[in-house]
Protein backbone atom coordinates (compact mmCIF):
# COMPACT_ATOMS: atom_id res chain seq x y z
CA UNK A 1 111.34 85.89 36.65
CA UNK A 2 107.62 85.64 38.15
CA UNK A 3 105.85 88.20 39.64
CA UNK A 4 104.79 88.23 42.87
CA UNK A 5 101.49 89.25 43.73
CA UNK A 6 102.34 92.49 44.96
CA UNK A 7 104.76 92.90 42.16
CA UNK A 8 101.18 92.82 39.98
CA UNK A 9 99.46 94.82 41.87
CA UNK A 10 101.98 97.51 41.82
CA UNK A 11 102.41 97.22 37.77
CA UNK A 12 98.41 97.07 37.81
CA UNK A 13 99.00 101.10 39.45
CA UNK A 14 101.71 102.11 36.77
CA UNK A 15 101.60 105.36 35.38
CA UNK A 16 104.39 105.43 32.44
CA UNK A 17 104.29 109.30 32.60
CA UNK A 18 104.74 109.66 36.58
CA UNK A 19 107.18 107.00 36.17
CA UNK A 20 109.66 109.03 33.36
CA UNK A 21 109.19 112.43 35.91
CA UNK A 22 110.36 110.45 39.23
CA UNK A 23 113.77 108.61 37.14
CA UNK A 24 114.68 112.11 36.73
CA UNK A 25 114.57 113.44 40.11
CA UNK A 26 116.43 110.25 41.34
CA UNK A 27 119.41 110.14 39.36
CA UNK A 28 120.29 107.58 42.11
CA UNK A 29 117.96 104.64 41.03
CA UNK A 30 118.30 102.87 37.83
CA UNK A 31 114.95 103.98 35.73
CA UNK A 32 114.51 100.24 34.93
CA UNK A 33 113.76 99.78 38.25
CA UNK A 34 110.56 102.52 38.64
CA UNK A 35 107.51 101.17 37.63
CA UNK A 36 105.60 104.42 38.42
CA UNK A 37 103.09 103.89 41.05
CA UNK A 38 102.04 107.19 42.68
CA UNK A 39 102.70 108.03 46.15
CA UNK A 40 98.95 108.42 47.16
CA UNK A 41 98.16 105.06 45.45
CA UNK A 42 101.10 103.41 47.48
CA UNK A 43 100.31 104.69 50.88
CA UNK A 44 96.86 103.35 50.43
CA UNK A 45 98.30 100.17 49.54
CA UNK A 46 100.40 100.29 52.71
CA UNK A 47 97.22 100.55 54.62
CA UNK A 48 96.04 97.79 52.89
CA UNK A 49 98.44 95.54 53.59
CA UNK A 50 99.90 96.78 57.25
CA UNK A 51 99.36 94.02 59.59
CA UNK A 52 99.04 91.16 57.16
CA UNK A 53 100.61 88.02 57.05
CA UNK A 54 101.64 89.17 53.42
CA UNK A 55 102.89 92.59 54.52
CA UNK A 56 105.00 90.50 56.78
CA UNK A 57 106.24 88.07 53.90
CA UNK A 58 107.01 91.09 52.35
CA UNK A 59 109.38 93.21 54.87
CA UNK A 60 111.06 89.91 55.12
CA UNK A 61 112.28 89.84 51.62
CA UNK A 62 115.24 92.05 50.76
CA UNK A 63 116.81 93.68 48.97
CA UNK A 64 113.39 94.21 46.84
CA UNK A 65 113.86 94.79 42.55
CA UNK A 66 111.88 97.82 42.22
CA UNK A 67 112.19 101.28 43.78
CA UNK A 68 108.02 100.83 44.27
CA UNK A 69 108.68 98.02 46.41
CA UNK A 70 111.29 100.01 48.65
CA UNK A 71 108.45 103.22 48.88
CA UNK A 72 105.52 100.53 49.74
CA UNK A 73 108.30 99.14 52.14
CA UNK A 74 108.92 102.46 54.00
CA UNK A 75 105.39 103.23 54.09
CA UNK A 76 104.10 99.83 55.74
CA UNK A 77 107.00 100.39 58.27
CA UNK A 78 105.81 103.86 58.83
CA UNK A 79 102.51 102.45 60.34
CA UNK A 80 103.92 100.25 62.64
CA UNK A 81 102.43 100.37 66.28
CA UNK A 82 105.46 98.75 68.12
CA UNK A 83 108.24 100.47 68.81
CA UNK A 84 110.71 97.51 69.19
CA UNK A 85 109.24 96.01 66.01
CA UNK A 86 109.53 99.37 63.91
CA UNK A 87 113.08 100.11 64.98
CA UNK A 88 114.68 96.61 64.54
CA UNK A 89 112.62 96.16 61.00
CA UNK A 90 114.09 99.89 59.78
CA UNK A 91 117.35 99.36 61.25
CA UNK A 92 117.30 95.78 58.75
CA UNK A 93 116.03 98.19 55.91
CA UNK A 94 118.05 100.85 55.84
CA UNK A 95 121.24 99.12 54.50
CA UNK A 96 118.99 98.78 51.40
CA UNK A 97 118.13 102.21 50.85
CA UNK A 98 119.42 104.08 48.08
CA UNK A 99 117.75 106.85 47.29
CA UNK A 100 116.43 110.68 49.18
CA UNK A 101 112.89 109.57 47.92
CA UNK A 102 112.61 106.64 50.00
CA UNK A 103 114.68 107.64 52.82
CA UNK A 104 112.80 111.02 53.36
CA UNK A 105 109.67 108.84 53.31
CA UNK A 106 110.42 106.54 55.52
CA UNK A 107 108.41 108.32 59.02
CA UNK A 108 107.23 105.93 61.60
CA UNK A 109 104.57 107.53 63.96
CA UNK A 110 105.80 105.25 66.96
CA UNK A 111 108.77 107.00 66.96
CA UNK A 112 107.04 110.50 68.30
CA UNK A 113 105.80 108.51 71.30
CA UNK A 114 109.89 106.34 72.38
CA UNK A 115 111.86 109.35 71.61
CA UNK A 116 114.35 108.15 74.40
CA UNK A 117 114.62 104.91 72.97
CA UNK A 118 114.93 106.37 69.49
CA UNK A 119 118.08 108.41 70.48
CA UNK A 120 120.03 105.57 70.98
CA UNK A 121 119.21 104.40 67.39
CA UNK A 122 119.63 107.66 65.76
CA UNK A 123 123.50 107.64 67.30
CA UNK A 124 123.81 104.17 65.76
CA UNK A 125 122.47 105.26 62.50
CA UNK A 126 124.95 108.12 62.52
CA UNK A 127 128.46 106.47 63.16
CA UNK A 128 127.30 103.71 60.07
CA UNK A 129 129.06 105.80 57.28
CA UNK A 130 125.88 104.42 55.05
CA UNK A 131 124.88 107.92 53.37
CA UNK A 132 121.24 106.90 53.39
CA UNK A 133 121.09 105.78 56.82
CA UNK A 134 123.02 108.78 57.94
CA UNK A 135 120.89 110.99 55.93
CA UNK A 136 117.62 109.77 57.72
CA UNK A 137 119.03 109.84 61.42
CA UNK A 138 119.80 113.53 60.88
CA UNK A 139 116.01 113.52 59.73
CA UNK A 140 115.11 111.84 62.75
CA UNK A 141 116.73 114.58 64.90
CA UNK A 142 114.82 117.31 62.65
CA UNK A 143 111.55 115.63 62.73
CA UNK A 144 111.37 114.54 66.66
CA UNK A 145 114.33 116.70 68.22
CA UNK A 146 113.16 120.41 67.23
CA UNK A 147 110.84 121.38 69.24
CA UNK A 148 109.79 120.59 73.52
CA UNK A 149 112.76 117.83 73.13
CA UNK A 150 115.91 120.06 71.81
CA UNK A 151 118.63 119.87 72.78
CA UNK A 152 121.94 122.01 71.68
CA UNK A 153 124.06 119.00 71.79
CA UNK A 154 122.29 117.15 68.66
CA UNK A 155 122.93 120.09 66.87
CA UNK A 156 127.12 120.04 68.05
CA UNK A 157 126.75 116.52 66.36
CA UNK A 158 125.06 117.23 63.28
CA UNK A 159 127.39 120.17 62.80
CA UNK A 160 130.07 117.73 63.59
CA UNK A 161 129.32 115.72 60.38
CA UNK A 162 131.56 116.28 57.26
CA UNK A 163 130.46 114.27 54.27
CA UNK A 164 131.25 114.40 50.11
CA UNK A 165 127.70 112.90 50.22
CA UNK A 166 125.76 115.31 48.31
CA UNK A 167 122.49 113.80 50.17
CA UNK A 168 124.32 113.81 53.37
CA UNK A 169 125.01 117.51 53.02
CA UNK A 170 121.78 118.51 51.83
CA UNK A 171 120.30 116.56 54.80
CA UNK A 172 122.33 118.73 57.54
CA UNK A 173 121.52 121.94 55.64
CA UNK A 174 117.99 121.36 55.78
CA UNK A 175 118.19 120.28 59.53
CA UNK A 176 119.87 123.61 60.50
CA UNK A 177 117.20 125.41 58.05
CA UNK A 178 114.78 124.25 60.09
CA UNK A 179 116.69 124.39 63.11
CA UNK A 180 116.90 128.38 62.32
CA UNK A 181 113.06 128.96 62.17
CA UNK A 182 112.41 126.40 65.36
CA UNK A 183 115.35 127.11 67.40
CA UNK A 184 116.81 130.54 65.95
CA UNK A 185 118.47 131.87 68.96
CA UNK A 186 120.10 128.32 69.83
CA UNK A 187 121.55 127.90 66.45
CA UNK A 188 122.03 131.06 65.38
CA UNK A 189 125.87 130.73 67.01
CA UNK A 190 126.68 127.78 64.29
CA UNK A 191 126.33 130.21 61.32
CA UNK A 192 127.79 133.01 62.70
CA UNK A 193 130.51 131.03 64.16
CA UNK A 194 131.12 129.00 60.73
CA UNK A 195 131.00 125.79 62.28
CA UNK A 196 129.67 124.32 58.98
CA UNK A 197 131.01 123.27 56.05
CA UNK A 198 131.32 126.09 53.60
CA UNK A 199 128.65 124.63 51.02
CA UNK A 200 126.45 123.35 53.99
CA UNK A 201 126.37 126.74 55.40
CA UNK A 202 125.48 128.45 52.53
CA UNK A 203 122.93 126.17 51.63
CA UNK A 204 121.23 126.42 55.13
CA UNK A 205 120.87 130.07 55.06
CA UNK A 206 119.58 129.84 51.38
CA UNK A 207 116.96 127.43 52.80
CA UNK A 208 116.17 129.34 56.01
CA UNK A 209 115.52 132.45 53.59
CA UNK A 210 113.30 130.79 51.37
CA UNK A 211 111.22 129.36 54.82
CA UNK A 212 108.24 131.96 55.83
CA UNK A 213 108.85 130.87 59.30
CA UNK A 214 111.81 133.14 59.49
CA UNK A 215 110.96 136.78 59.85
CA UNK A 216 112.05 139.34 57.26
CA UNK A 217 114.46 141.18 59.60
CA UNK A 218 116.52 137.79 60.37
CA UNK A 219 116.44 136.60 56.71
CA UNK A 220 118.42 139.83 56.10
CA UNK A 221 120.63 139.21 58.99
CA UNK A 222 121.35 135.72 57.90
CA UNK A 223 122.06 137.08 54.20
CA UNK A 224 124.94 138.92 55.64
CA UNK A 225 126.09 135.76 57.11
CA UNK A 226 126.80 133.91 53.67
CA UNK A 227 130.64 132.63 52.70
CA UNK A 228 131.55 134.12 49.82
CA UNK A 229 133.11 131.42 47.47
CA UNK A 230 135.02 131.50 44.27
């Protein structure tokens, strides 16, 4: 099969030896499929391209045959200015994402400035049972919903979620890691009430400890909180 022109340019950026070190931490994606373009060299071909014609050509071809071509993907749609454009172009994207690498990187700046707008996609993204798409709306609520916008009730639903998704799960523990050095009194409740799943718990706390945003004297408090498993 040809190559398209920004099939070339990405194989032009291959590095074999950055390639063999990302197929092992995506078990997830077929190692045939990484070319091994660095992350730095990607985003700047993102900027490159954001706003072309070809950029455009580009979104509109899924799914894609490399795992490159999903990262440049997530990064052109990260610098999208419109909010209406960003969200319906993700929304059409993230049935083809299968991987934490691409969905974690995936971070459109329009979506700090329609957070309103964005909740009503994130609750969408949720209910899809698509682990990748359920994984980034719970980064959504972590990344916009944290801060001057929480709310207790999007962490009720992210505690709500029970998954066998490892990626899922790791997802909500990191959210309420996070959640426990933004919003410690809020949250706090949710661990000492158990309201997560054993493994998520534990890995939250584990996560929370390792984060120097938590003070010493809560990180010991929150050790004492653990579920002891067999």
């Amino acid at each position: 099969m040809a190559l398209t022109v920004i099939q070339k340019r990405l194989f032009e950026m291959r590095d074999e030896k950055y390639r063999d070190f990302q197929a092992k931490l995506i078990p997830t994606v077929s190692p045939e499929s990484i070319i091994g373009v660095r992350t730095p060299d990607l985003r700047a071909y993102a900027r490159e391209l954001a706003g072309t014609p070809q950029a455009k050509a580009f979104l509109g071809k899924l799914p894609h045959r490399c795992f490159d071509e999903n990262q440049l993907h997530a990064f052109i749609l990260s610098l999208e200015k419109d909010f209406d454009t960003c969200a319906s172009e993700v929304n059409r994207f993230l049935p083809f994402v299968d991987n934490w690498a691409t969905c974690d990187q995936l971070s459109p700046k329009v979506f700090a400035k329609h957070k309103s707008e964005l909740l009503d996609y994130i609750n969408r993204w949720l209910s899809s049972g698509e682990t990748y798409t359920v994984r980034f709306a719970v980064g959504m609520l972590m990344q916009h919903f944290l801060d001057g916008d929480f709310d207790i009730s999007y962490a009720e639903t992210v505690a709500a979620i029970r998954s066998d998704e490892y990626y899922v799960n790791m997802m909500v523990a990191w959210y309420f890691a996070t959640a426990l050095a933004k919003q410690y009194e809020s949250v706090l409740p949710f661990i000492e009430t158990k309201k997560l799943d054993a493994w998520v718990h534990n890995k939250a706390i584990q996560k929370a400890i390792e984060s120097y945003r938590v003070s010493d004297e809560r990180k010991a408090y929150l050790r004492s909180l653990k579920i002891k498993t067999k």
